[in-house]
PDB file of N, CA and C in Angstrom:
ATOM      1  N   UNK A   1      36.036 -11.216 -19.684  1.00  0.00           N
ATOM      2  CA  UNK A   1      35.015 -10.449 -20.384  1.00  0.00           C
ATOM      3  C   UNK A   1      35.698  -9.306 -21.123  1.00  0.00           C
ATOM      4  N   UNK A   2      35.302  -9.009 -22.732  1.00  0.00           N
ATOM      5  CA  UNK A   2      36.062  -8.160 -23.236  1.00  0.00           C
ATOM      6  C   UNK A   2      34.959  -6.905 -23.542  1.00  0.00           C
ATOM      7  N   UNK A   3      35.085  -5.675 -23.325  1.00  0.00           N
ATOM      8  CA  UNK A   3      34.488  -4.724 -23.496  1.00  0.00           C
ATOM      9  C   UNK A   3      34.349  -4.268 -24.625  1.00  0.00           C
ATOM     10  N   UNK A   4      33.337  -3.865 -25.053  1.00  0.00           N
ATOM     11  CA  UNK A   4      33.081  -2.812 -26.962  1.00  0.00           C
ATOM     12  C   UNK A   4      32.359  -1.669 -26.179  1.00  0.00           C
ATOM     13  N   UNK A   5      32.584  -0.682 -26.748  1.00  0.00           N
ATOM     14  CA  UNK A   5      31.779   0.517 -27.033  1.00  0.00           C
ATOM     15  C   UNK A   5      30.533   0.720 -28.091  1.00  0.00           C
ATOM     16  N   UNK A   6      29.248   0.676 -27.701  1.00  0.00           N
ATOM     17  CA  UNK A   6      28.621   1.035 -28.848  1.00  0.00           C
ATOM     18  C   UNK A   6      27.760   1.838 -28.535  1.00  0.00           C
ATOM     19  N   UNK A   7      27.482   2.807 -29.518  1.00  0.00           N
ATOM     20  CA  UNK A   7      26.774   3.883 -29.235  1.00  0.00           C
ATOM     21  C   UNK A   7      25.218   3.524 -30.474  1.00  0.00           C
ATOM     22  N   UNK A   8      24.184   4.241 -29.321  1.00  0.00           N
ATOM     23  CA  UNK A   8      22.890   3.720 -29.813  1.00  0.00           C
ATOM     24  C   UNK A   8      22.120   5.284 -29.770  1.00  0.00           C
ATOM     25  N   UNK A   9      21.197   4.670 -31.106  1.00  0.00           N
ATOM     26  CA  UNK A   9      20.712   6.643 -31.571  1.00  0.00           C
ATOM     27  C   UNK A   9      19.262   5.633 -31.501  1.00  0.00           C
ATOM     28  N   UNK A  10      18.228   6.947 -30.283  1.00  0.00           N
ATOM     29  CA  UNK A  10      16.704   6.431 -30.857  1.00  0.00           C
ATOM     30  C   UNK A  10      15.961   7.722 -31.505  1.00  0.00           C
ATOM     31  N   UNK A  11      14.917   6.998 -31.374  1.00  0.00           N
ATOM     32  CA  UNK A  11      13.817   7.851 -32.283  1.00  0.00           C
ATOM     33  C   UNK A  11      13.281   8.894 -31.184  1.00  0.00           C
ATOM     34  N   UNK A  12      12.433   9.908 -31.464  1.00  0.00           N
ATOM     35  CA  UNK A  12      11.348  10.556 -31.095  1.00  0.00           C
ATOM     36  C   UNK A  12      10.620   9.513 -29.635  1.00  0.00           C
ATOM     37  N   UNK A  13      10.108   8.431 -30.220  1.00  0.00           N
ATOM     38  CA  UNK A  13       9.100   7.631 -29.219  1.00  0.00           C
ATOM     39  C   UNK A  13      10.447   6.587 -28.328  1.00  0.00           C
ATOM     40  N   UNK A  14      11.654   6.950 -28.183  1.00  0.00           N
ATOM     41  CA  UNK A  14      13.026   6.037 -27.571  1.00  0.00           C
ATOM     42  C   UNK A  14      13.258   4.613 -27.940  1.00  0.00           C
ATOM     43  N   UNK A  15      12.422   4.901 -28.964  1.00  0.00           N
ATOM     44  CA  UNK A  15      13.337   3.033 -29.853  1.00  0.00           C
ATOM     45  C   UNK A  15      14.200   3.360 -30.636  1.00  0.00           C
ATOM     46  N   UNK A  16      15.243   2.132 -30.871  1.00  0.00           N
ATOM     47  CA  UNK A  16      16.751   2.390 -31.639  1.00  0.00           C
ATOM     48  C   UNK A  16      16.177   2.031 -32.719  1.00  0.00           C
ATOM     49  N   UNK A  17      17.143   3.287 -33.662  1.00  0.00           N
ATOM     50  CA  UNK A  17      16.900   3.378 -34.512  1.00  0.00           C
ATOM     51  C   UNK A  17      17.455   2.393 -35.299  1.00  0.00           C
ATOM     52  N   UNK A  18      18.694   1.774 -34.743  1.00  0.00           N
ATOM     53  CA  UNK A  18      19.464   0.900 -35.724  1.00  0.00           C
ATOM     54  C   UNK A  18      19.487   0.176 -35.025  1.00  0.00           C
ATOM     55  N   UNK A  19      19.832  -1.590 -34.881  1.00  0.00           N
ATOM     56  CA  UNK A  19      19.859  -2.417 -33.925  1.00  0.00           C
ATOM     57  C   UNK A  19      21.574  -3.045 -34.619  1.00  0.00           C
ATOM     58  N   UNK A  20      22.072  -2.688 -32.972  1.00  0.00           N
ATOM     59  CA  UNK A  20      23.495  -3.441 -32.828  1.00  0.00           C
ATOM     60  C   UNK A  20      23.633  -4.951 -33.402  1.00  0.00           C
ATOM     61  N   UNK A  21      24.779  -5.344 -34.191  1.00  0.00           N
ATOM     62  CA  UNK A  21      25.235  -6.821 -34.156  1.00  0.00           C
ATOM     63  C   UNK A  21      25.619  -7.403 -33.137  1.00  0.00           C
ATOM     64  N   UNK A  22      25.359  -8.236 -32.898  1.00  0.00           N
ATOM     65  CA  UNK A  22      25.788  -8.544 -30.987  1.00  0.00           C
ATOM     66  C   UNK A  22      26.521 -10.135 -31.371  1.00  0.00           C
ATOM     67  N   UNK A  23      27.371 -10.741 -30.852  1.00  0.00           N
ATOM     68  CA  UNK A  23      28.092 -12.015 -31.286  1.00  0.00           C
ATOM     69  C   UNK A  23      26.951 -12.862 -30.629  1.00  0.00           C
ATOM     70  N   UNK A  24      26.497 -14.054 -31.927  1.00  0.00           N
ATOM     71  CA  UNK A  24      25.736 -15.471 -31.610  1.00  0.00           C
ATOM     72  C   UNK A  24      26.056 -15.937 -30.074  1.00  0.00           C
ATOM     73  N   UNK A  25      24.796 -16.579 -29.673  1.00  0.00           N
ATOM     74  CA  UNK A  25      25.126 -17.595 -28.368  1.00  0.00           C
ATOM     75  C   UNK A  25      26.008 -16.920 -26.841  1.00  0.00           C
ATOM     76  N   UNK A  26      26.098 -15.494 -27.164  1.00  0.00           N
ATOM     77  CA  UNK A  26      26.431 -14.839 -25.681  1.00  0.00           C
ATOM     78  C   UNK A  26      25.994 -14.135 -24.966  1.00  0.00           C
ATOM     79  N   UNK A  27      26.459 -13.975 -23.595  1.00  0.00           N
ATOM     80  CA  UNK A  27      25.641 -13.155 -22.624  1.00  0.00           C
ATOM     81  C   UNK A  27      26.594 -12.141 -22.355  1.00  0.00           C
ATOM     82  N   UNK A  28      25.649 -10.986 -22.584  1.00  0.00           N
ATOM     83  CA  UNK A  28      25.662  -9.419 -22.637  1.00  0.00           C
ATOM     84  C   UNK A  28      25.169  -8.387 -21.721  1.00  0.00           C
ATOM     85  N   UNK A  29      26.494  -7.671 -21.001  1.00  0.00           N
ATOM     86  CA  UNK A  29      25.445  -6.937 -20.084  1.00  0.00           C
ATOM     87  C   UNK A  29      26.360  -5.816 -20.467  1.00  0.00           C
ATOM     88  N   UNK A  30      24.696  -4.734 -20.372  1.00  0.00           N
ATOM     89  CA  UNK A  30      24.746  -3.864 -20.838  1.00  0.00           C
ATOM     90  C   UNK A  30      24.673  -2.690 -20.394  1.00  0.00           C
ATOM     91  N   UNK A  31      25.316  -1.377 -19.433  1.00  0.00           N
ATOM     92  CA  UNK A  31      25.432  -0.485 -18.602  1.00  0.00           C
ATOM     93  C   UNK A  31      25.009   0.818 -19.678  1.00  0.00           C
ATOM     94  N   UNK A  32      23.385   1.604 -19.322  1.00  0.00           N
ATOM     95  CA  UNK A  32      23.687   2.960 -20.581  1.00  0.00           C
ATOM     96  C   UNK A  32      23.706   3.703 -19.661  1.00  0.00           C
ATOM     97  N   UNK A  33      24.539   4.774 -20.193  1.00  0.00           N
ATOM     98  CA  UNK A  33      24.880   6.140 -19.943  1.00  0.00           C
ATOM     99  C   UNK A  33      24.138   7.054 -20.771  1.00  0.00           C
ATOM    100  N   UNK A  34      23.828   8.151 -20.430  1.00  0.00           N
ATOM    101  CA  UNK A  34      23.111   8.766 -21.258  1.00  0.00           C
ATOM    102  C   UNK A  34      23.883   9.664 -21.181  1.00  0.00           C
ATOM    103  N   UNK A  35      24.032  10.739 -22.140  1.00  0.00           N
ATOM    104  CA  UNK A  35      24.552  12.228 -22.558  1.00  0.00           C
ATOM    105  C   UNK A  35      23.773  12.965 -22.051  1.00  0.00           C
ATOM    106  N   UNK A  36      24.036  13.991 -21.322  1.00  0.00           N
ATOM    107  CA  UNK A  36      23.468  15.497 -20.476  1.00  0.00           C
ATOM    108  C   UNK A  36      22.890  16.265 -21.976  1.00  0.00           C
ATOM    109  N   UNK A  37      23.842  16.224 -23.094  1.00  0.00           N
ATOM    110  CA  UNK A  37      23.131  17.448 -23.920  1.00  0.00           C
ATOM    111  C   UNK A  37      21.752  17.021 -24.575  1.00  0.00           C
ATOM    112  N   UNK A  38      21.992  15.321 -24.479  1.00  0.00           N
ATOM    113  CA  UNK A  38      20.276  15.056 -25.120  1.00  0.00           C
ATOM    114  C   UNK A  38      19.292  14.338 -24.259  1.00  0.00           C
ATOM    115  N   UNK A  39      19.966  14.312 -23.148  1.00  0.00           N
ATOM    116  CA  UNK A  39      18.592  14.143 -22.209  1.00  0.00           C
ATOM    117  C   UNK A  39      17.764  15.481 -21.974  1.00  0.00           C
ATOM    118  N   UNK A  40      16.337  14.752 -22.514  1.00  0.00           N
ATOM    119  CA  UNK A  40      15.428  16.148 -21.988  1.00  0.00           C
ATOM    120  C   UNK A  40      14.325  15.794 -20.832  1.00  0.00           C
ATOM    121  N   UNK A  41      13.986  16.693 -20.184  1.00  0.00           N
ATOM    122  CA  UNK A  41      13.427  17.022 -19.169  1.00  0.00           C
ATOM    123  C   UNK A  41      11.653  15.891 -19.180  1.00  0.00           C
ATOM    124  N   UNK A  42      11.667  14.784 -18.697  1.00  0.00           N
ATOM    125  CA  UNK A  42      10.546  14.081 -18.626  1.00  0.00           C
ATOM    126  C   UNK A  42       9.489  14.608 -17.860  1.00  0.00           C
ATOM    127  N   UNK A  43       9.317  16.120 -17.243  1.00  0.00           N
ATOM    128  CA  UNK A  43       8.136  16.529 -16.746  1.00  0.00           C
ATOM    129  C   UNK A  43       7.670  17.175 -17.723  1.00  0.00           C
ATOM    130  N   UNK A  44       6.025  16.410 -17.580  1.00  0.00           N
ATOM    131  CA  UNK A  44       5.526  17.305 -18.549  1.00  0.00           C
ATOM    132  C   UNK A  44       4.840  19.031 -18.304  1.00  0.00           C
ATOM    133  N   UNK A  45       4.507  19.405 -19.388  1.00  0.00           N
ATOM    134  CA  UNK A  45       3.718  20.718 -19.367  1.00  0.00           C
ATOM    135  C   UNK A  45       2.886  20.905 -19.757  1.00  0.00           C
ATOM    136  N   UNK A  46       2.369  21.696 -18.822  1.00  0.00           N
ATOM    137  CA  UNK A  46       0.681  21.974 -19.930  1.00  0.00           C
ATOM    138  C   UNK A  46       0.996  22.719 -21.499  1.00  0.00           C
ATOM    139  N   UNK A  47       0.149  23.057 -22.298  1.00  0.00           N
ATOM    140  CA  UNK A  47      -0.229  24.044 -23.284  1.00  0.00           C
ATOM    141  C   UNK A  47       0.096  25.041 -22.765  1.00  0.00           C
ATOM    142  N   UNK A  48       1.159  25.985 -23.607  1.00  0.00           N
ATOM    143  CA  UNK A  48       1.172  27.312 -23.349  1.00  0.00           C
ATOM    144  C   UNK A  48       0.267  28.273 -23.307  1.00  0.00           C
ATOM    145  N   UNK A  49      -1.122  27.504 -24.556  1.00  0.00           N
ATOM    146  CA  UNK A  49      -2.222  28.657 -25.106  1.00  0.00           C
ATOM    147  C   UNK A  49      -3.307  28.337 -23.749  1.00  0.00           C
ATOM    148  N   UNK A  50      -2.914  27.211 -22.851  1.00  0.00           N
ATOM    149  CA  UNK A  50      -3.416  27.626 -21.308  1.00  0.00           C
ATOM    150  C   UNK A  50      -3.207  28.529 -20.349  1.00  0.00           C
ATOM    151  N   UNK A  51      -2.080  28.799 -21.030  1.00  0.00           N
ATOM    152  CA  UNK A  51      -1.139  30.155 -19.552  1.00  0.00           C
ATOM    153  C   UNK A  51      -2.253  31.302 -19.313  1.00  0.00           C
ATOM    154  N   UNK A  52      -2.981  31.856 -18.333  1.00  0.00           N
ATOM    155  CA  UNK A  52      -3.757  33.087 -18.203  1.00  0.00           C
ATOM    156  C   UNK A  52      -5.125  32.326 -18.332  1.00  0.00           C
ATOM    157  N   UNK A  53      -5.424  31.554 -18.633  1.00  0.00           N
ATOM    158  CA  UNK A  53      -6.609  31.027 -19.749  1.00  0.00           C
ATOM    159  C   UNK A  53      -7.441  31.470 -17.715  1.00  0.00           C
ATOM    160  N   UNK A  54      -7.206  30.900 -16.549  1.00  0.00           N
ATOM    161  CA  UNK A  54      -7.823  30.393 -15.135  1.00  0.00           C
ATOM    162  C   UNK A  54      -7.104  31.187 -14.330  1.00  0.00           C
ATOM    163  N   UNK A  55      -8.155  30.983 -13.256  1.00  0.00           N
ATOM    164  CA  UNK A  55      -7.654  31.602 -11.930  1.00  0.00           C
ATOM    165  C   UNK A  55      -7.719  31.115 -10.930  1.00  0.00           C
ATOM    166  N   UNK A  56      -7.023  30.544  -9.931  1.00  0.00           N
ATOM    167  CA  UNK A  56      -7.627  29.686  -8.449  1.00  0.00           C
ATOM    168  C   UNK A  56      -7.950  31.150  -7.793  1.00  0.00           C
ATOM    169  N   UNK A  57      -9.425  31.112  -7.000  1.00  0.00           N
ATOM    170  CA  UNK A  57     -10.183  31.361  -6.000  1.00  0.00           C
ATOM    171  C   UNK A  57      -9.693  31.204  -4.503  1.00  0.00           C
ATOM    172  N   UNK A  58      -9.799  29.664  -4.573  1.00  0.00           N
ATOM    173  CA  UNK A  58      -9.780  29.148  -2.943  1.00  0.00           C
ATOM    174  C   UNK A  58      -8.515  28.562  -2.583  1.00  0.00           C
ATOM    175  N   UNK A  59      -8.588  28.385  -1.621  1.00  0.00           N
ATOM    176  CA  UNK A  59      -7.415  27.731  -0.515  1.00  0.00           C
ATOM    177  C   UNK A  59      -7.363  26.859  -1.062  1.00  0.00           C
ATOM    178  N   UNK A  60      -6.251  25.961  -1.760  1.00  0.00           N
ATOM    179  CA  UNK A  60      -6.390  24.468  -2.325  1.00  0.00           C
ATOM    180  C   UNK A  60      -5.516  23.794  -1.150  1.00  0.00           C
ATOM    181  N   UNK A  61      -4.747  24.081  -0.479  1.00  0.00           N
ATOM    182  CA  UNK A  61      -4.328  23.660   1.127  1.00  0.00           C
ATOM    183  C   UNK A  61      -5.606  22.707   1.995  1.00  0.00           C
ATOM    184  N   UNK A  62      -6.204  23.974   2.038  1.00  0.00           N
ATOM    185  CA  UNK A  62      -7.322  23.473   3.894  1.00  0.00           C
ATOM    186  C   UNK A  62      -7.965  22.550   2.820  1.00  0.00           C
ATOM    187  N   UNK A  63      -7.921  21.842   4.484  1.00  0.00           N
ATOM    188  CA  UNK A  63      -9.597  20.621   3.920  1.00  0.00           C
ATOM    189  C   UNK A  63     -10.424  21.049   3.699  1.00  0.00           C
ATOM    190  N   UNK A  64     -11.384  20.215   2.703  1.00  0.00           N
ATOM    191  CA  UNK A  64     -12.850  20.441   2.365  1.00  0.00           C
ATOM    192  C   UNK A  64     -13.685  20.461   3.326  1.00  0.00           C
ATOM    193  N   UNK A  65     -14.058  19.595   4.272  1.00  0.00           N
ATOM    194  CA  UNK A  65     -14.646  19.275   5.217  1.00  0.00           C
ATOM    195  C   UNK A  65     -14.497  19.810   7.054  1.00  0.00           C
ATOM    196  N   UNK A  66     -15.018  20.388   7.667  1.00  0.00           N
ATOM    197  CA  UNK A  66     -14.305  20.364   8.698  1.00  0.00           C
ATOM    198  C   UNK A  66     -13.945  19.377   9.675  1.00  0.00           C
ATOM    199  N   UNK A  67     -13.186  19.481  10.640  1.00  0.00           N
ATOM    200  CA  UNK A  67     -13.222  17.693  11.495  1.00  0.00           C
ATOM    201  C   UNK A  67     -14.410  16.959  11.710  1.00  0.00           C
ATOM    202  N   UNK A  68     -15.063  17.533  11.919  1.00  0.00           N
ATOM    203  CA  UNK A  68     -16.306  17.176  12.694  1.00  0.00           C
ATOM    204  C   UNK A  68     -17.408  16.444  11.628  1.00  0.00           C
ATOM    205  N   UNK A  69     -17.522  17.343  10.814  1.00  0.00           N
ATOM    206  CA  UNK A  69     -17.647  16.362   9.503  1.00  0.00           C
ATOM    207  C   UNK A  69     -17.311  15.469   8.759  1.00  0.00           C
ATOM    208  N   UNK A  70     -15.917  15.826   8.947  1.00  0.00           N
ATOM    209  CA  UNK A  70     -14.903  14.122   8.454  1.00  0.00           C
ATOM    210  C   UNK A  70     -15.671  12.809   9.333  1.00  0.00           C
ATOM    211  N   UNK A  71     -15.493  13.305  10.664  1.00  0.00           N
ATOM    212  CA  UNK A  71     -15.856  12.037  11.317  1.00  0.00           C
ATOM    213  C   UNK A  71     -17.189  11.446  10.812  1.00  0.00           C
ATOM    214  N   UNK A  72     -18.064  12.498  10.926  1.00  0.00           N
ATOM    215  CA  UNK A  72     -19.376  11.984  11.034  1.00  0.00           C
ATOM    216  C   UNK A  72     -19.552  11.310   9.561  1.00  0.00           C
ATOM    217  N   UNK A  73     -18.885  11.595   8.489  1.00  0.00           N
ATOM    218  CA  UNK A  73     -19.125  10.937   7.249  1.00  0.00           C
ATOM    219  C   UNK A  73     -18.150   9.280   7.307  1.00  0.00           C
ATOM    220  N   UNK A  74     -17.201   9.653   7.955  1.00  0.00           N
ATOM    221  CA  UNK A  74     -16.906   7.916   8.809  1.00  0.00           C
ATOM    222  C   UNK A  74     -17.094   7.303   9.389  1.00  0.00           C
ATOM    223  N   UNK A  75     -18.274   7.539  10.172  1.00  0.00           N
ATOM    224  CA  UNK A  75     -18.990   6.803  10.897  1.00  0.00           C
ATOM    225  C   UNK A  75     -20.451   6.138  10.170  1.00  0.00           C
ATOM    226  N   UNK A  76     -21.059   7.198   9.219  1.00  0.00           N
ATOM    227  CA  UNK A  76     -21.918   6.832   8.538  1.00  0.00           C
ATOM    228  C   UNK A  76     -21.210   5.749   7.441  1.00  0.00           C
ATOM    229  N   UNK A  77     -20.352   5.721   6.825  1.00  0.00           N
ATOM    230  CA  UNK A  77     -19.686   4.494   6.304  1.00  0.00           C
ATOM    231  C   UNK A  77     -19.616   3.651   6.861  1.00  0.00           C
ATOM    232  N   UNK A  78     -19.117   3.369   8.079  1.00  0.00           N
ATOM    233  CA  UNK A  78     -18.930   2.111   9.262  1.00  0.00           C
ATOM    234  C   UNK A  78     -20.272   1.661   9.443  1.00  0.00           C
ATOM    235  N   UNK A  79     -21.149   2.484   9.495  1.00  0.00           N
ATOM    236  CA  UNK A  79     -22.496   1.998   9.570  1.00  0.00           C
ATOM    237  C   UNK A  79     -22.819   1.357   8.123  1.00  0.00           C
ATOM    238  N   UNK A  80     -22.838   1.781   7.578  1.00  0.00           N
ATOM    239  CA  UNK A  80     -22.870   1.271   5.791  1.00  0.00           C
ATOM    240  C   UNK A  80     -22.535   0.137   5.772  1.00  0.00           C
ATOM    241  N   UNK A  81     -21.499  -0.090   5.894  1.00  0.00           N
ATOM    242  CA  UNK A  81     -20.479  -1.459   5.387  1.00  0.00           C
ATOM    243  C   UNK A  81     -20.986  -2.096   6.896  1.00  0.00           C
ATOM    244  N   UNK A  82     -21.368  -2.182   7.930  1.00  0.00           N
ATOM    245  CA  UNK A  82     -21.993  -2.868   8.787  1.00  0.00           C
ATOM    246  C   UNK A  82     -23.884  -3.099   8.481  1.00  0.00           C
ATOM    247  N   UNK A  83     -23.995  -2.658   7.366  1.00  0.00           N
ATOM    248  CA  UNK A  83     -25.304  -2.934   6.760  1.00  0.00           C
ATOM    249  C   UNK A  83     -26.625  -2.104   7.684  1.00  0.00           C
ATOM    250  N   UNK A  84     -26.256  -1.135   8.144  1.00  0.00           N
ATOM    251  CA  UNK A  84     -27.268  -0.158   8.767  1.00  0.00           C
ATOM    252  C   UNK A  84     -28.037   0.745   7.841  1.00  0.00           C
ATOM    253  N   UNK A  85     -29.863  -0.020   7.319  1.00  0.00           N
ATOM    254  CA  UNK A  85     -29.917   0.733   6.475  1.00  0.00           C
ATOM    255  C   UNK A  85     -30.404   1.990   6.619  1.00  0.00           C
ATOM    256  N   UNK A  86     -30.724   2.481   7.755  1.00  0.00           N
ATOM    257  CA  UNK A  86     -30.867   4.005   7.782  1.00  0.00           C
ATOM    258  C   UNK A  86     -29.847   4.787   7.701  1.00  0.00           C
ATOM    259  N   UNK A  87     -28.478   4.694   7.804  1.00  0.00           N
ATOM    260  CA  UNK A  87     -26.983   5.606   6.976  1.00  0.00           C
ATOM    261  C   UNK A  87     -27.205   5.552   5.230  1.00  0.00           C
ATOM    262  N   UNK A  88     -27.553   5.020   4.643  1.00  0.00           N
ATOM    263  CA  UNK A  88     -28.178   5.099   3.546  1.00  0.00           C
ATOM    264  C   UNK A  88     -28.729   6.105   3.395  1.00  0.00           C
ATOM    265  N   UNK A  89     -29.919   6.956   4.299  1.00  0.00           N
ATOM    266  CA  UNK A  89     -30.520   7.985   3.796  1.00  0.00           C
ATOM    267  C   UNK A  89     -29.640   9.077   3.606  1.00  0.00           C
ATOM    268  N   UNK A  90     -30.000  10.057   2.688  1.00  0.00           N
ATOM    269  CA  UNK A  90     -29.594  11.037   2.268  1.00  0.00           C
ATOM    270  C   UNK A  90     -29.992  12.091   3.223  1.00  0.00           C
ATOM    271  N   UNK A  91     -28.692  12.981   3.187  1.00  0.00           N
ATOM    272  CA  UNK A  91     -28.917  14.054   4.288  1.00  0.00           C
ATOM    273  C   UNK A  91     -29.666  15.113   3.930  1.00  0.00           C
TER     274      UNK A  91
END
């Protein structure tokens, strides 16, 4: 197997911009490396003109529900999906 170097430039949306000549009828494998100075950061961000815009209030940690309520809203499901139609009613 004989090695080439080729270097590939994409666009904005990461398609190449130019497409390599590659030799007829062979199999090609292809290892990319990417460059540190033009890889950019794939997390996105909000809008800056959001920064300040909100405020969190509450605990976004603790549960919504307390235990006791968790259960009892899983049990009224189990009853549900076991076709009990009085868990149906509204509390």
């Amino acid at each position: 197997m004989r090695a080439q170097r080729i270097i590939l430039h994409t666009n904005m949306q990461g398609l190449m911009i130019e497409q390599p000549v590659l030799p007829a009828n062979s199999t090609i494998e292809a290892i990319f490396l990417l460059e540190e100075s033009n890889v950019k950061s794939l997390r996105k961000q909000p809008s800056s003109r959001l920064r300040n815009t909100f405020s969190v209030h509450d605990d976004l940690i603790s549960p919504v529900l307390k235990p006791e309520e968790w259960e009892a809203s899983l049990e009224r499901t189990y009853r549900q999906l076991k076709g009990d139609e009085s868990a149906f009613e509204t509390w």
